[in-house]
Protein backbone atom coordinates (compact mmCIF):
# COMPACT_ATOMS: atom_id res chain seq x y z
CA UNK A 1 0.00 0.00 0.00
CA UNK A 2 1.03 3.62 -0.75
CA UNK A 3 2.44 5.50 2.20
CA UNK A 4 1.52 9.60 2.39
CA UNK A 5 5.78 10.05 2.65
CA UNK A 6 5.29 8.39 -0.90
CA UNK A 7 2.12 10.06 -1.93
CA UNK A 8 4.13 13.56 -0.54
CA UNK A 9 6.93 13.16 -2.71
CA UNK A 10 5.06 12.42 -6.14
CA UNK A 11 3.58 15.77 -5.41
CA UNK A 12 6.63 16.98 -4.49
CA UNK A 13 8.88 15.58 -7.69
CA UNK A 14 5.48 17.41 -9.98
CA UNK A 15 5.67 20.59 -8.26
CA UNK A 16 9.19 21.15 -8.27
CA UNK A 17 9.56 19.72 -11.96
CA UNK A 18 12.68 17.60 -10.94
CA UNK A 19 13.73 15.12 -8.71
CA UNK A 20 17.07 17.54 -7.86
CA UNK A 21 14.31 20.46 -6.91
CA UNK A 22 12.26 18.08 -4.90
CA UNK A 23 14.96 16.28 -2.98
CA UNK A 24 16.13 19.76 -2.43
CA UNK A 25 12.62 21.36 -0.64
CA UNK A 26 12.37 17.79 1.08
CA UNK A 27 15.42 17.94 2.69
CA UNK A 28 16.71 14.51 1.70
CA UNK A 29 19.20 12.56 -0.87
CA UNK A 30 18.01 12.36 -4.31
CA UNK A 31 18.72 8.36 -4.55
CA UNK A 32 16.22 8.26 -1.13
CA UNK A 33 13.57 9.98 -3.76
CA UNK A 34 14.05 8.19 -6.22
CA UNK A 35 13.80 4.72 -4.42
CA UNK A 36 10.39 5.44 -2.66
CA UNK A 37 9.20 6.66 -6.07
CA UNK A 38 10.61 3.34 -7.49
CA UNK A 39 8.63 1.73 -4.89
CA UNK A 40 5.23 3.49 -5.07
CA UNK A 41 5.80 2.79 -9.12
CA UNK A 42 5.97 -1.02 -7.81
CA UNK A 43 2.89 -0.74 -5.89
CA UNK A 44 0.96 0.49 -8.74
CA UNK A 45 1.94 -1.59 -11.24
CA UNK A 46 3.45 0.91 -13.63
CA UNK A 47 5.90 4.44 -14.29
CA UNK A 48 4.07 7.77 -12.68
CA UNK A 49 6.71 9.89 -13.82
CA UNK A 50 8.51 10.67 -17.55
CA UNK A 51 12.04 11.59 -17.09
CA UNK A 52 12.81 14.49 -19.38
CA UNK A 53 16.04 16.40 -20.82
CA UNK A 54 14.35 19.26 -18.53
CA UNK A 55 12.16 18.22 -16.17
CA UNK A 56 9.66 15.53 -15.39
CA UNK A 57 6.01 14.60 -17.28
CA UNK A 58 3.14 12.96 -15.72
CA UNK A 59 2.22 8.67 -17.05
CA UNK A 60 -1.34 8.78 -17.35
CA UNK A 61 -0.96 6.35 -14.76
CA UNK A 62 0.85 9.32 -12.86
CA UNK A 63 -2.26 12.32 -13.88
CA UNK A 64 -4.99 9.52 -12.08
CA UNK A 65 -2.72 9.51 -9.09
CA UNK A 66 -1.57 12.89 -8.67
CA UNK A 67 -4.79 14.45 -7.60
CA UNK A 68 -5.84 11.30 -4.83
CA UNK A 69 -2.80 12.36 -3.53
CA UNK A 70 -3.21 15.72 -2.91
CA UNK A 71 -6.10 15.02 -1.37
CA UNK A 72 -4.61 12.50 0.95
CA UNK A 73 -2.05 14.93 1.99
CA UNK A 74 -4.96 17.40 2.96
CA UNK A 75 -6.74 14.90 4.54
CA UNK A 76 -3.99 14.00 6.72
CA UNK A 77 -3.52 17.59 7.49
CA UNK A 78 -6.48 17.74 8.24
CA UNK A 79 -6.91 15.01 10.88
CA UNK A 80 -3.89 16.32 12.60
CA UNK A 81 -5.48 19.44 12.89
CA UNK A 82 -8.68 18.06 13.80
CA UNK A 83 -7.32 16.14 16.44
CA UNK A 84 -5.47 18.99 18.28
CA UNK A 85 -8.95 20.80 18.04
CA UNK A 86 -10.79 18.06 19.76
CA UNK A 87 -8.48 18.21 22.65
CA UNK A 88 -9.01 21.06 23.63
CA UNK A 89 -5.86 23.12 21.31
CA UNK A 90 -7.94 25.49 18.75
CA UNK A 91 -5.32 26.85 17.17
CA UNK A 92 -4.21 26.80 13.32
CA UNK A 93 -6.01 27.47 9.99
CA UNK A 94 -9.47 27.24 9.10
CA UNK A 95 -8.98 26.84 5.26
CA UNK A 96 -12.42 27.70 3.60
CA UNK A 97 -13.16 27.41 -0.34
CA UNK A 98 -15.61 29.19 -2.21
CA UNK A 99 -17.24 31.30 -4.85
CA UNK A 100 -16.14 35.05 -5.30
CA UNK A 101 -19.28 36.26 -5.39
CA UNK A 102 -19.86 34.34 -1.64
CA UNK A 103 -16.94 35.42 -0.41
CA UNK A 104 -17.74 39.18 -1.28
CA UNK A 105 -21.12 38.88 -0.26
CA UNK A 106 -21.98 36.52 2.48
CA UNK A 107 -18.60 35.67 4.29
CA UNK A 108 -17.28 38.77 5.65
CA UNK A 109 -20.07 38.80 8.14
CA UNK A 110 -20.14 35.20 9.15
CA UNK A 111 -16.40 35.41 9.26
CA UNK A 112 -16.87 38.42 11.74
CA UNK A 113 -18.90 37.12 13.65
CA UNK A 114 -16.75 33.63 14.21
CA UNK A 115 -13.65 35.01 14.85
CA UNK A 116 -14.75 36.89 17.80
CA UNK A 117 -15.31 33.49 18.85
CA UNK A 118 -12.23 31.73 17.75
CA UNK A 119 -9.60 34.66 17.79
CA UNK A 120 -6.34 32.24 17.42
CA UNK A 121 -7.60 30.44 14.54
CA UNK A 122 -6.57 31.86 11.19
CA UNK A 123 -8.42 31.85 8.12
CA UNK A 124 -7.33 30.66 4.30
CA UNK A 125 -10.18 31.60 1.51
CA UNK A 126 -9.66 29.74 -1.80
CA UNK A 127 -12.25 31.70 -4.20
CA UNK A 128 -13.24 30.20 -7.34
CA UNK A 129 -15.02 31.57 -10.04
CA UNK A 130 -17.63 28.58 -10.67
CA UNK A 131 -19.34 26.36 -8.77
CA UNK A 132 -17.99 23.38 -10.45
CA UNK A 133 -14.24 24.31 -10.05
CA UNK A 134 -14.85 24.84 -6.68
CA UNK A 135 -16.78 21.28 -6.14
CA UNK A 136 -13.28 19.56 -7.96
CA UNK A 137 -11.51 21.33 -5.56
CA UNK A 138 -12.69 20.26 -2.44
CA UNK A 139 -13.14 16.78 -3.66
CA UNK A 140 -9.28 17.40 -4.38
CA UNK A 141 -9.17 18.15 -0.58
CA UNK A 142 -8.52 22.01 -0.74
CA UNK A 143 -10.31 22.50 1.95
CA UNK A 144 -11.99 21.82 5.60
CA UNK A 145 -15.26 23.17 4.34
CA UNK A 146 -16.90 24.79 0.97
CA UNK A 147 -19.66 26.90 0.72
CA UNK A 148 -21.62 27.37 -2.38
CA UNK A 149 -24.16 25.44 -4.47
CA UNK A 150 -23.64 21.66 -3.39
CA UNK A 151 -22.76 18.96 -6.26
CA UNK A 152 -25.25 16.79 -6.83
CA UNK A 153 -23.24 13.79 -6.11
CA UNK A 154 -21.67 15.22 -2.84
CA UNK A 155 -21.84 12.15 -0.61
CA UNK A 156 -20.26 13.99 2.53
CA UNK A 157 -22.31 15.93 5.22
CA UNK A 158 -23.87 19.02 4.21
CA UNK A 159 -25.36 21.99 5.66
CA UNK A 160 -28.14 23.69 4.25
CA UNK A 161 -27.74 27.51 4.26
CA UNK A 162 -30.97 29.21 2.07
CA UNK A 163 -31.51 30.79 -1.14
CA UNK A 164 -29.84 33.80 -1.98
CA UNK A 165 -31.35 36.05 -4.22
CA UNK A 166 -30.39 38.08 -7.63
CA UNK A 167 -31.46 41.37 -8.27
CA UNK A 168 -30.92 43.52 -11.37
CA UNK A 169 -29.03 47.12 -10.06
CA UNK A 170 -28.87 50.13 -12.41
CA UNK A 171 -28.27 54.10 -12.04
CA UNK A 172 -30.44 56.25 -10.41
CA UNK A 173 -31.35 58.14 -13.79
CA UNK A 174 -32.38 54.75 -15.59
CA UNK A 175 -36.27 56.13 -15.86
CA UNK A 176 -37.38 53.29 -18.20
CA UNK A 177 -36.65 50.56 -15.24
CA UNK A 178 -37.66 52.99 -11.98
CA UNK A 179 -41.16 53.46 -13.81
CA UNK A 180 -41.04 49.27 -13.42
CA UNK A 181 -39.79 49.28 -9.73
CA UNK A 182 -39.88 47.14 -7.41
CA UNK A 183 -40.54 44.20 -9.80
CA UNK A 184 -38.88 43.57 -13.08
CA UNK A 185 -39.61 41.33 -16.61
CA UNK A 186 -36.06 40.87 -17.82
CA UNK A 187 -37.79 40.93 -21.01
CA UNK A 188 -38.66 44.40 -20.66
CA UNK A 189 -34.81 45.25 -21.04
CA UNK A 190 -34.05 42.77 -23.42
CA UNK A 191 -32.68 46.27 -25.81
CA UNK A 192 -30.91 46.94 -23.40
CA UNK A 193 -26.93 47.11 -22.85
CA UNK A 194 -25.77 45.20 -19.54
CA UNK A 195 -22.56 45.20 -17.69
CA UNK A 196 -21.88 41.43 -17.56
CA UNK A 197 -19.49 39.08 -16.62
CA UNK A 198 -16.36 37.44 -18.37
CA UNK A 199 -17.14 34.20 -19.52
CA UNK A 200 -15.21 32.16 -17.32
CA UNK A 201 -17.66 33.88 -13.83
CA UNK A 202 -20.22 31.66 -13.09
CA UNK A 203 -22.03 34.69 -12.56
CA UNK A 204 -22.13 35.12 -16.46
CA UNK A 205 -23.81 31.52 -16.86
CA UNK A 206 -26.53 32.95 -14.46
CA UNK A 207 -27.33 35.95 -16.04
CA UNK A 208 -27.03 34.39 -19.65
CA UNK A 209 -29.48 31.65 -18.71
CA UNK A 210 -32.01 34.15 -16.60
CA UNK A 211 -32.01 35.85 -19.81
CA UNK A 212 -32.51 33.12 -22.04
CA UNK A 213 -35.70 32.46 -19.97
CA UNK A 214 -37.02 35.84 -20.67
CA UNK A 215 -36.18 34.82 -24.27
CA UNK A 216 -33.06 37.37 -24.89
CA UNK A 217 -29.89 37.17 -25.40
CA UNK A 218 -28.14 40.02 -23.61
CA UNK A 219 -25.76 42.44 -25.33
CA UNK A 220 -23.20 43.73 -23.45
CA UNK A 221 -21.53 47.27 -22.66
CA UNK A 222 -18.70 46.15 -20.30
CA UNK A 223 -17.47 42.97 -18.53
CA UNK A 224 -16.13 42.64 -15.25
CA UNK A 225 -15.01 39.50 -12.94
CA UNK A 226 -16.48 40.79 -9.46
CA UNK A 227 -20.14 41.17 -8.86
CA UNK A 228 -19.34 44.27 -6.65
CA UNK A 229 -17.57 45.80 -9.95
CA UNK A 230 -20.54 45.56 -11.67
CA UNK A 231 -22.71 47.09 -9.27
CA UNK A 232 -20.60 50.50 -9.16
CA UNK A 233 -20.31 50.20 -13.41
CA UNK A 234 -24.02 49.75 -13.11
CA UNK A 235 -24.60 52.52 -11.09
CA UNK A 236 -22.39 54.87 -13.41
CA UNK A 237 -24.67 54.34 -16.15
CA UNK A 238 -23.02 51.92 -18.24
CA UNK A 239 -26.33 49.55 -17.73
CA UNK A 240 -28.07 47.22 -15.83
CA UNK A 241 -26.30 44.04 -14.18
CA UNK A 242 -27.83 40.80 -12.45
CA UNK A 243 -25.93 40.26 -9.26
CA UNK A 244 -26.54 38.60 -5.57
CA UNK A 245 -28.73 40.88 -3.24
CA UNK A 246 -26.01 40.61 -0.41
CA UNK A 247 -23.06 42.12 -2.91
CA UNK A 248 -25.64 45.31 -3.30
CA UNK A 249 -23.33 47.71 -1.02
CA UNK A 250 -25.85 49.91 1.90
CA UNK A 251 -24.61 53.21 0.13
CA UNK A 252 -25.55 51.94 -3.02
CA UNK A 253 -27.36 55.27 -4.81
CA UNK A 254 -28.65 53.66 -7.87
CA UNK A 255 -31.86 51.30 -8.11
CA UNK A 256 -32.62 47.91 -7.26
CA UNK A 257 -35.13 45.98 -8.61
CA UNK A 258 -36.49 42.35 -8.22
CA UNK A 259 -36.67 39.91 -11.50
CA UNK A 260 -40.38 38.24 -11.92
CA UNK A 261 -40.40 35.49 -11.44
CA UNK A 262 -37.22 35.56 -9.23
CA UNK A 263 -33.95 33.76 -9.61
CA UNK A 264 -32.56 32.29 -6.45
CA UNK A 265 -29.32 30.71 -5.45
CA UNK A 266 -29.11 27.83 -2.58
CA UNK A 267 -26.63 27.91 -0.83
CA UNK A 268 -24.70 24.88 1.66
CA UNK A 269 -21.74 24.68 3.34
CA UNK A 270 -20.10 21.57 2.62
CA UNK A 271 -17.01 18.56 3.89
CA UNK A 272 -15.58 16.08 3.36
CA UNK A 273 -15.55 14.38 6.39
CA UNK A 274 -17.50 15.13 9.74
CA UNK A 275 -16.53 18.25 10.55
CA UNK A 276 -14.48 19.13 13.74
CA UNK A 277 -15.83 21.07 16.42
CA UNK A 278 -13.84 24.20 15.02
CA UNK A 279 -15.43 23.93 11.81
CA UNK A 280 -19.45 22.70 13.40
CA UNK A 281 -18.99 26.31 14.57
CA UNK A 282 -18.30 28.25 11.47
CA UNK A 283 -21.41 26.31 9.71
CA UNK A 284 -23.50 26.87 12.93
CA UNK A 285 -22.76 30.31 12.31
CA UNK A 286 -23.00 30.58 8.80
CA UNK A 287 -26.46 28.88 8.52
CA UNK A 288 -27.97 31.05 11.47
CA UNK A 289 -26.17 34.44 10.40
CA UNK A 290 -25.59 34.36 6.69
CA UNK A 291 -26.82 37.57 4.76
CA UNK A 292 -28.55 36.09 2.01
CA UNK A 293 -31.04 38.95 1.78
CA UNK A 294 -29.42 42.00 3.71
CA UNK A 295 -31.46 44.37 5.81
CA UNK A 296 -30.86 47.38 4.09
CA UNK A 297 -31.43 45.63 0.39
CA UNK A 298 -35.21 44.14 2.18
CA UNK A 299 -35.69 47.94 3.03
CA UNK A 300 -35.46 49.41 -0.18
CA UNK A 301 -37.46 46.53 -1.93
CA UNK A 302 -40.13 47.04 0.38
CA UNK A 303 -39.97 51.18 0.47
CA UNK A 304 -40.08 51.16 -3.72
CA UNK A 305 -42.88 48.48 -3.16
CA UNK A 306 -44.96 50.81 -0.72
CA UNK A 307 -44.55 54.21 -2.82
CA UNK A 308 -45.80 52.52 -5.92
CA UNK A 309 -48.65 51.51 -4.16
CA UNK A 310 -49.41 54.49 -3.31
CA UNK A 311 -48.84 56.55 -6.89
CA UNK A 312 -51.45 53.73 -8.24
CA UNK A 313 -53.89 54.66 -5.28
CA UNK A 314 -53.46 58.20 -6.09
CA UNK A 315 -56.03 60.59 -7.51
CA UNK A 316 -55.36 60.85 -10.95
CA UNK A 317 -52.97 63.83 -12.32
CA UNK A 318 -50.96 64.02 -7.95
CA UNK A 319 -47.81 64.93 -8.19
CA UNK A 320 -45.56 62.13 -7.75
CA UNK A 321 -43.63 64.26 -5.38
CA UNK A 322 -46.29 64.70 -2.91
């Protein structure tokens, strides 16, 4: 059987890109490398590695391996870490993957919020820009815990968190969508331009597809990455954008409408494994504190909601000032 000093320096030998570099960061003899690589090759049954003129190349033999390694080396970080938390030692590195648009938008509150109860425990974010990279990566073993749409064949535990929901934001002057406000028919800005997303955001998959539905396809002024750069490029006028209530900023001056019907998100936090008690508490506190429809969004919603209301109950030819 394969031992993780083994697994460590496959991974080692492919991110170095030569045995001299690896036995170098390992701190041992390059014929000691190159005999427990000899005899992981043994267990396996084949070559892993390519010897080049410069460097090394992954057997496919090697490219099946190479990631169920990585992932045992996290997983045996993990339950070293794991078992220091359990007695009683809470110390280390909560490492926490994720989508950008979560991170932005629903993390920096729940992380708050759980650091002021675990002050010694740091925190590493991997952010990924779809869902799907970031379900490969903690099936990899990137991390102690993910938190984003869960894969549909996720077999560990799982921790429902809600629905969050998208809203199209665009400047304050955009009269054609305020005279539409609170509620929205993407159709009825089908001519327009939008500030959108590069293709490789899953954000741009969502706002293609809620826009498909509507039965447009959207043309586009500008593209941006981050949902909160396309809520300031929406308010300056270059056009409406389609992002997650909880990246909509309180000082946000522009409007905010709601798409009918409405296009939700759900959200779960995710492991591998049964969490320790240092991660329990980050998803108890994520699922009981996560922003998914902020206060101040919920306010505006409802305030747009309750003055056209009361323009339709007005007496025909009232100011719509008074």
């Amino acid at each position: 059987m394969a031992t993780l000093r083994q697994l460590e320096y496959l991974v080692a030998i492919v991110d170095e890109g030569s045995f001299t570099r690896a036995a170098e960061s390992l701190h041992i003899s390059q014929p000691g490398l190159s005999h427990q690589l000899r005899a992981l090759e043994r267990e396996v049954g084949g070559p892993l590695l390519e010897r080049l003129p410069r460097g090394v190349r992954l057997t496919p033999a090697g490219r099946s391996m190479l990631p169920h390694a990585r992932a045992a080396l996290a997983e045996a970080g993990r339950a070293t870490t794991s078992a220091r938390r359990a007695a009683g030692v809470a110390t280390g590195e909560l490492h926490l993957a994720t989508l950008y648009s979560v991170s932005s938008g629903v993390l920096p509150a729940v992380l708050g919020r759980w650091r002021r109860t675990h002050p010694e425990v740091r925190v590493r974010l991997f952010e990924h820009r779809r869902w799907d990279d970031l379900a490969q990566a903690m099936a990899a073993g990137q991390a102690d815990v993910a938190v984003g749409p869960l894969p549909e064949d996720w077999e560990g535990p799982a921790r429902p968190i809600g629905a969050e929901e998208f809203l199209v934001v665009t400047d304050a002057g955009d009269r054609a969508a305020a005279s539409r406000a609170p509620d929205v028919r993407l159709g009825d800005l089908a001519e327009r331009e939008w500030v959108h997303f590069t293709p490789d955001s899953g954000l741009s998959d969502i706002l293609d597809d809620a826009c498909a539905a509507a039965g447009f396809r959207p043309r586009i002024a500008v593209r941006t990455e981050q949902a909160p750069s396309a809520v300031e490029y929406a308010a300056a006028g270059l056009g409406p954008t389609f992002v997650p209530a909880n990246t909509i900023p309180p000082h946000f001056g522009g409007l905010v409408l709601r798409p009918d019907p409405p296009v939700l998100r759900r959200l779960t936090g995710y492991t591998r494994t049964t969490p320790d008690p240092v991660t329990e508490s980050f998803l108890e506190i994520l699922s009981a504190h996560a922003p998914l429809m902020p206060a101040h969004v919920a306010a505006r919603l409802h305030a747009c909601g309750d003055a056209r209301r009361g323009l339709a109950g007005a007496p025909p030819g009232t100011p719509s000032g008074e």
